[in-house]
Protein backbone atom coordinates (compact mmCIF):
# COMPACT_ATOMS: atom_id res chain seq x y z
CA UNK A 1 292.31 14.42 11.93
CA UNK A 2 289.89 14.14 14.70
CA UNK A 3 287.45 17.06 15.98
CA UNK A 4 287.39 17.17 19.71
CA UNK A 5 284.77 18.57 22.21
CA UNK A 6 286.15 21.60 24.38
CA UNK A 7 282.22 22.10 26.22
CA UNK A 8 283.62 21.38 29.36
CA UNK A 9 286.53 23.88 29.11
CA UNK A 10 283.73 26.77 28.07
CA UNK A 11 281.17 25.29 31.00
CA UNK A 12 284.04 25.56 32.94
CA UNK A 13 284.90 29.05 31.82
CA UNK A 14 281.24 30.22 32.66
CA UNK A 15 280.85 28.67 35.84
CA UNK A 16 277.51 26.57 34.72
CA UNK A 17 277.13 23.13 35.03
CA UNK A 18 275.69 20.87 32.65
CA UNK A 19 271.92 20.92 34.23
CA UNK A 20 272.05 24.08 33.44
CA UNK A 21 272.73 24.28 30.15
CA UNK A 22 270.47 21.15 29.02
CA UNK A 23 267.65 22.83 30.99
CA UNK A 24 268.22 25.97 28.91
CA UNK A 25 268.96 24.33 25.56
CA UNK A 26 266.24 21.87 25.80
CA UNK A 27 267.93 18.27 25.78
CA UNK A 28 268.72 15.94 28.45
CA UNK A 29 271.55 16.24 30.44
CA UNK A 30 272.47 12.75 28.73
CA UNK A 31 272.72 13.78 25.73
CA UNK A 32 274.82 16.29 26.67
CA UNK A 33 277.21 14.26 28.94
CA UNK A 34 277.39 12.31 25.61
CA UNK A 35 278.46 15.16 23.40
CA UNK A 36 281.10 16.32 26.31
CA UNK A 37 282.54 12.94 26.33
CA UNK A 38 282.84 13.31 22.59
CA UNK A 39 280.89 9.78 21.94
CA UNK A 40 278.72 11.74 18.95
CA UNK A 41 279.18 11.58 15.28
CA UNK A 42 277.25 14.61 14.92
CA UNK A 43 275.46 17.43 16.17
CA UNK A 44 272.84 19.75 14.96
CA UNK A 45 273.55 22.86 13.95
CA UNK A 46 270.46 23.93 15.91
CA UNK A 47 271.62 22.61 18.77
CA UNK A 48 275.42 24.10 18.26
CA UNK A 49 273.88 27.61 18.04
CA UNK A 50 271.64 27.19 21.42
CA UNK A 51 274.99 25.90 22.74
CA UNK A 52 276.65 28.82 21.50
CA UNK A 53 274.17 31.54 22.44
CA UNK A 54 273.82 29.68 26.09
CA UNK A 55 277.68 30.17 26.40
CA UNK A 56 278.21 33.25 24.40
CA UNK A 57 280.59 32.08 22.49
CA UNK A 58 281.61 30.68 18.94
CA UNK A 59 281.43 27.21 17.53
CA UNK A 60 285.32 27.32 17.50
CA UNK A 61 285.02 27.66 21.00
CA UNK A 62 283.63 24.29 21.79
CA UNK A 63 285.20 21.77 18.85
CA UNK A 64 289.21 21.59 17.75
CA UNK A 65 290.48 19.94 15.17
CA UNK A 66 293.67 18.03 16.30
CA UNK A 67 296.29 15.94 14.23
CA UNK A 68 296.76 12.37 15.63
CA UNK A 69 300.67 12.31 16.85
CA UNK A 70 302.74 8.92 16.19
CA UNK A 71 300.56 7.37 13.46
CA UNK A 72 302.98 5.29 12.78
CA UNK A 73 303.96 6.48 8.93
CA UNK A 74 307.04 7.32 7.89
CA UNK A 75 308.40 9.67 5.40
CA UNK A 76 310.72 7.84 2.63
């Protein structure tokens, strides 16, 4: 299972770009472009919530869990 990043669907959603939201959530727009691109292995809860209440929305807005397709095993 892999989690992937949906911020740029809810930036989208909100019309704000990602200056924006760095500015207001207090990191650089680096490490954001970084956590869009979904090149992380973690985040902060801290910084999920200021996402979150930047974007009103929920953390199950911004990361989905999604089954790999064609993993190659078979069923016997």
């Amino acid at each position: 299972m892999e989690i992937v990043v949906r911020l740029d669907v809810m930036l989208a959603r909100r019309k704000m770009r990602s200056r924006e939201l760095a500015e207001r959530i207090g990191i650089t727009e680096q490490n954001l472009s970084l956590l869009k691109s979904g090149k992380v292995k973690g985040i902060r809860f801290e910084t999920l919530a200021a996402i979150c209440q930047a974007l009103d929305c929920q953390p199950g807005d911004l990361l989905e869990a999604v089954m790999p397709q064609g993993d190659g095993i078979t069923a016997r």
